[in-house]
C-alpha atoms as a PDB file:
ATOM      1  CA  UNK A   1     169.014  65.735 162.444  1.00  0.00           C
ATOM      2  CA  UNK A   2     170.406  68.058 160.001  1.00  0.00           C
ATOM      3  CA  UNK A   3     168.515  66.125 157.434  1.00  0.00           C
ATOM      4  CA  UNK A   4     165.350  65.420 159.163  1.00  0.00           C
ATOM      5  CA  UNK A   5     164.716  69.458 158.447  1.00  0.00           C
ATOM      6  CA  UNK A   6     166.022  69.518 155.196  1.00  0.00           C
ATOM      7  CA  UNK A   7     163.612  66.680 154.305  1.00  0.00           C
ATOM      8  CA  UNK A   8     160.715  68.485 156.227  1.00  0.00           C
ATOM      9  CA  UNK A   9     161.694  71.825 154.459  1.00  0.00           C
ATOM     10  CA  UNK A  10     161.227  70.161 151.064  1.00  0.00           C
ATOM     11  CA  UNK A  11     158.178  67.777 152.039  1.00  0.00           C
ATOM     12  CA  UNK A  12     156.592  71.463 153.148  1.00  0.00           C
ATOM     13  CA  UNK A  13     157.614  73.142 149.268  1.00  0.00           C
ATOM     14  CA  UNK A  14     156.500  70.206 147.355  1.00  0.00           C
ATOM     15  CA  UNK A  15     152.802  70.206 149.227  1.00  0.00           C
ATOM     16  CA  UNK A  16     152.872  73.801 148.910  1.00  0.00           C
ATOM     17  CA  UNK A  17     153.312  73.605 145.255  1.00  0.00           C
ATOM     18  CA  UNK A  18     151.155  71.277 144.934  1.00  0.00           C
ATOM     19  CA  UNK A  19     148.545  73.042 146.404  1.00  0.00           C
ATOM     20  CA  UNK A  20     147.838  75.228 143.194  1.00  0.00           C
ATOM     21  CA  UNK A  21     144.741  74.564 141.551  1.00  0.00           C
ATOM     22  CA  UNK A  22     145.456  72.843 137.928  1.00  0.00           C
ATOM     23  CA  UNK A  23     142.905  75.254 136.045  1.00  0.00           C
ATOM     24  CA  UNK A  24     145.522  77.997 137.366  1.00  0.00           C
ATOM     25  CA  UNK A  25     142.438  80.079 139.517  1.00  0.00           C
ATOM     26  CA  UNK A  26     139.730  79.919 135.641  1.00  0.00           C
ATOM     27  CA  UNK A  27     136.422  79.044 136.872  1.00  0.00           C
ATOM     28  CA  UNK A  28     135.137  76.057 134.697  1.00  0.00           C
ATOM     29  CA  UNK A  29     131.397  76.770 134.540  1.00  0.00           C
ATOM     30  CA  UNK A  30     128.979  73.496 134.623  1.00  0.00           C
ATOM     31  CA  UNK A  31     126.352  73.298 131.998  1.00  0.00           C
ATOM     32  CA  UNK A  32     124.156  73.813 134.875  1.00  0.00           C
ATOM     33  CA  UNK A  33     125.985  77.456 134.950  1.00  0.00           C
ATOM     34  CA  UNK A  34     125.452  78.215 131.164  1.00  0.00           C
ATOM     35  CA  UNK A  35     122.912  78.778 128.504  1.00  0.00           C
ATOM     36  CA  UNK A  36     120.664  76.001 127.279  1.00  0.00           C
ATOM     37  CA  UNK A  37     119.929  75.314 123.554  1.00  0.00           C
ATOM     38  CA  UNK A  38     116.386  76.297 124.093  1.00  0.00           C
ATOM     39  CA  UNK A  39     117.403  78.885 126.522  1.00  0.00           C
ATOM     40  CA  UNK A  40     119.637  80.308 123.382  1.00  0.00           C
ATOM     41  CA  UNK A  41     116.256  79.770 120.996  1.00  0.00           C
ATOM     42  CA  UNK A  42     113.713  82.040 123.293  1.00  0.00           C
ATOM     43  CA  UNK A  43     116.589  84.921 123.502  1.00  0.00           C
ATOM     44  CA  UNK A  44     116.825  84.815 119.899  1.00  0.00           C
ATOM     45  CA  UNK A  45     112.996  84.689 118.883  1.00  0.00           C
ATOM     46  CA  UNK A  46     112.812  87.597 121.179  1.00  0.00           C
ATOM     47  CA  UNK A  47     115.565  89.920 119.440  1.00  0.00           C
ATOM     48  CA  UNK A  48     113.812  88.709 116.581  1.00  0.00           C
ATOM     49  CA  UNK A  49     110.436  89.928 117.320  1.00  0.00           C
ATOM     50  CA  UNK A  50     111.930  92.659 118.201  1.00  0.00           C
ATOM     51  CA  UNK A  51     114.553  93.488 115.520  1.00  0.00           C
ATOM     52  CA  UNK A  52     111.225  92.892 113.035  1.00  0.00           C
ATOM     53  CA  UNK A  53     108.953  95.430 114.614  1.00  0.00           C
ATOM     54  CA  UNK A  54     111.602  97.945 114.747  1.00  0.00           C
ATOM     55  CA  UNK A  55     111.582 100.372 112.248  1.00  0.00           C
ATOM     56  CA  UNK A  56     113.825 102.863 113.481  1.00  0.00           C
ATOM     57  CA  UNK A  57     117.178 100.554 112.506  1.00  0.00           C
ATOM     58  CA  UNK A  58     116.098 101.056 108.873  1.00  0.00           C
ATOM     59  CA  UNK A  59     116.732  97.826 108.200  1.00  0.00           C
ATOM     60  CA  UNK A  60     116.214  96.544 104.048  1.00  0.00           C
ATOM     61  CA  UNK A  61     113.268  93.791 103.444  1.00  0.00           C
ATOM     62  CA  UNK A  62     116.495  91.282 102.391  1.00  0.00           C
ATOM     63  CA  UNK A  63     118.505  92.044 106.131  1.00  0.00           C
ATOM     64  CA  UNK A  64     114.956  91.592 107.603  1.00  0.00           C
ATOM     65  CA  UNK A  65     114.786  88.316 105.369  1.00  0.00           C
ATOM     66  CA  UNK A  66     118.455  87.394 106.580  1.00  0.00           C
ATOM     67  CA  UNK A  67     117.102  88.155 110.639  1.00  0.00           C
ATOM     68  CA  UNK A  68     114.266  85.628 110.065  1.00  0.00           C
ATOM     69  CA  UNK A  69     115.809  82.937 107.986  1.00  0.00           C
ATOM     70  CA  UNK A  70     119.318  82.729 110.117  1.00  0.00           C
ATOM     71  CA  UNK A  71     120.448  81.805 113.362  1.00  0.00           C
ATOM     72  CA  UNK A  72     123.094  84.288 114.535  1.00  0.00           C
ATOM     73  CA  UNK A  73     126.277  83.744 115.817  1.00  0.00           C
ATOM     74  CA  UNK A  74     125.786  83.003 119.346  1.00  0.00           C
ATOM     75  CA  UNK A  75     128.359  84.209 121.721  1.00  0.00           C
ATOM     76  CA  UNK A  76     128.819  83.978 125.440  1.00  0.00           C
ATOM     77  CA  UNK A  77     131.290  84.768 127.804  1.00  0.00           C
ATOM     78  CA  UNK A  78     130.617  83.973 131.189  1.00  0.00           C
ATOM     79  CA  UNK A  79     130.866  85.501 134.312  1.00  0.00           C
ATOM     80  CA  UNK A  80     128.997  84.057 136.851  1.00  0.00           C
ATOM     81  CA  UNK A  81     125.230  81.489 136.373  1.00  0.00           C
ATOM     82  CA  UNK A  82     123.470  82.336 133.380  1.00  0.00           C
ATOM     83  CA  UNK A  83     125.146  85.885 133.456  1.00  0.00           C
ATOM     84  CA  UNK A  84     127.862  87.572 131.569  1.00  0.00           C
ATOM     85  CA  UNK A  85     128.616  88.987 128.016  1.00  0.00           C
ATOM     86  CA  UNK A  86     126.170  88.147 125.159  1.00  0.00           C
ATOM     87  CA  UNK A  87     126.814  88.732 121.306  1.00  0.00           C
ATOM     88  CA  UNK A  88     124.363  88.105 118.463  1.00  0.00           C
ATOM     89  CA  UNK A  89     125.884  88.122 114.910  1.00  0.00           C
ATOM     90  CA  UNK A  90     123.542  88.383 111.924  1.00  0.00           C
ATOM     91  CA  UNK A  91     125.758  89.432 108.442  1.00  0.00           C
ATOM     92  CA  UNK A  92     123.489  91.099 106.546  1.00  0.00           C
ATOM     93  CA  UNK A  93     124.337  92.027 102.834  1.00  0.00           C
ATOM     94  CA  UNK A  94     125.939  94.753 101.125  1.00  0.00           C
ATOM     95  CA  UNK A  95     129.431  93.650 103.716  1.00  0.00           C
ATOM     96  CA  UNK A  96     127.433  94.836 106.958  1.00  0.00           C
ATOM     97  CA  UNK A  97     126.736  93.204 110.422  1.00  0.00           C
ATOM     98  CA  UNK A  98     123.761  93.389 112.824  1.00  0.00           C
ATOM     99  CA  UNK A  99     125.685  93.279 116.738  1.00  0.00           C
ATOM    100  CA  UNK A 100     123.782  92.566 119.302  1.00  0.00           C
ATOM    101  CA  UNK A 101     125.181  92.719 122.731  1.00  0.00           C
ATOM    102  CA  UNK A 102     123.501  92.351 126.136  1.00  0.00           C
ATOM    103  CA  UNK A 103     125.894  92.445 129.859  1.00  0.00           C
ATOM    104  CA  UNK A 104     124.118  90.652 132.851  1.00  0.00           C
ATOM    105  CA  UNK A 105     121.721  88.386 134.163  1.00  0.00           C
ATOM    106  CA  UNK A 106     121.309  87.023 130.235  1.00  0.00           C
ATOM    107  CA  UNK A 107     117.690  85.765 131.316  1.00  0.00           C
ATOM    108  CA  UNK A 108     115.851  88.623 132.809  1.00  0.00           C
ATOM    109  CA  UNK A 109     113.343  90.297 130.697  1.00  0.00           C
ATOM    110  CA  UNK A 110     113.583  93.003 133.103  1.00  0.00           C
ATOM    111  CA  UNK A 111     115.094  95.876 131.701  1.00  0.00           C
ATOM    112  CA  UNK A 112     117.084  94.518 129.270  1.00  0.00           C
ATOM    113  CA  UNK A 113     119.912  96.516 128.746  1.00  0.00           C
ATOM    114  CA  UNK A 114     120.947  95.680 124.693  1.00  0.00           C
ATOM    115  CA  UNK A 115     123.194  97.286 122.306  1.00  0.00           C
ATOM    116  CA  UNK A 116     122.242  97.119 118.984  1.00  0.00           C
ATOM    117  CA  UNK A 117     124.381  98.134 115.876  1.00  0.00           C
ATOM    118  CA  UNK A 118     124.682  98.058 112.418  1.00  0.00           C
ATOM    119  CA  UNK A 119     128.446  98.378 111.577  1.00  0.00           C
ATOM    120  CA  UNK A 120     129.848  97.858 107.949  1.00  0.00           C
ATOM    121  CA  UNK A 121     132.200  94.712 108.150  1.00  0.00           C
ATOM    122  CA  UNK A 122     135.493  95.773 105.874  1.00  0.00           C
ATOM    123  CA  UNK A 123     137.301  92.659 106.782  1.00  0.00           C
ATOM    124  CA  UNK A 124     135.076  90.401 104.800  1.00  0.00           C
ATOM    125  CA  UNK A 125     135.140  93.227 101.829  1.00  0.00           C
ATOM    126  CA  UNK A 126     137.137  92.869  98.723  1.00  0.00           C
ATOM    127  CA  UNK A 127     140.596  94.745  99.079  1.00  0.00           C
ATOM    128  CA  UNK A 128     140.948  97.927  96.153  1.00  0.00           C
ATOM    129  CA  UNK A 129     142.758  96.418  93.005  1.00  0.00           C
ATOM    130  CA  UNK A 130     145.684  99.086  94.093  1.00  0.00           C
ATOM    131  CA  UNK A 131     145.697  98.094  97.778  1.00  0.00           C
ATOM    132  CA  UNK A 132     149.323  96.488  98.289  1.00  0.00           C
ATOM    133  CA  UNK A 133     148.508  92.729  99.264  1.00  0.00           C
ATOM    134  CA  UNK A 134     145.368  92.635  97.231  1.00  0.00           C
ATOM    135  CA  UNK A 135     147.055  90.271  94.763  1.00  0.00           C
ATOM    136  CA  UNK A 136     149.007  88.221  96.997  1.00  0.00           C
ATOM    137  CA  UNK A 137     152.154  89.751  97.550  1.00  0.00           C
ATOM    138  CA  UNK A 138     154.411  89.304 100.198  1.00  0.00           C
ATOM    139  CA  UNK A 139     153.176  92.316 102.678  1.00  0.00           C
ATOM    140  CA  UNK A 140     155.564  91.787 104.924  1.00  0.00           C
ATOM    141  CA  UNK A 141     157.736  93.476 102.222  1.00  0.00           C
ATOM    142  CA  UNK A 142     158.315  97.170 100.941  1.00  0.00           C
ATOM    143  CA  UNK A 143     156.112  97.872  97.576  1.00  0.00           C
ATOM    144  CA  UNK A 144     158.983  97.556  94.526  1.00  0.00           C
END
């Protein structure tokens, strides 16, 4: 008898155990859930249009050339169907970056709620000649 609980004890920890969901509680959205390809085109030939007709971001005629000619970086993360975090990406020249970010329902053309920046990108720029690292040292060093 002793054992007949033991046994039932464990039976009842193993099914409990196994009762945890293998993505460990993530929500795996369906493609159903998420952004088409042509869903991703008509978003960007709107902030296009947009960005184009714009001439308060005081943007050059080569970053305007760069907005028309490239396809952004294209980043989504999700929080629900068709809604969460959206970045655009456009690196324009002279080491800068056009951001882009909208929060929502990512379809609605109801007011659309963007942030757009223009933010100088030093992590792509050339390190100073003097800067400790710029020629391949060890950095995890002291400078001699």
């Amino acid at each position: 008898m002793k054992y007949v609980w033991i046994l039932i004890c464990v039976t009842c920890c193993l099914l409990m155990c196994s009762c945890k969901s293998s993505d460990d509680g993530v929500y795996v959205y369906s493609d159903s859930d998420k952004i088409s390809r042509a869903e991703e085109d008509a978003i960007v030939a709107h902030v296009r249009k947009f960005l184009l007709r714009n001439r308060r971001l005081k943007l050059s005629s080569a970053d305007r050339d760069i907005i028309k000619n490239t396809r952004p970086n294209f980043n989504i993360r999700y929080t629900g169907k068709k809604e969460g975090v959206l970045i655009l990406r456009w690196k324009l020249d002279r080491i800068r970056i056009l951001l882009l970010q909208r929060t929502g329902n990512l379809l609605t053309d109801t007011r659309a709620d963007w942030m757009i920046r223009v933010i100088s990108d030093k992590t792509q720029g050339q390190l100073p000649a003097n800067f400790y690292g710029a020629k391949g040292e060890d950095v995890s060093l002291p400078p001699q």
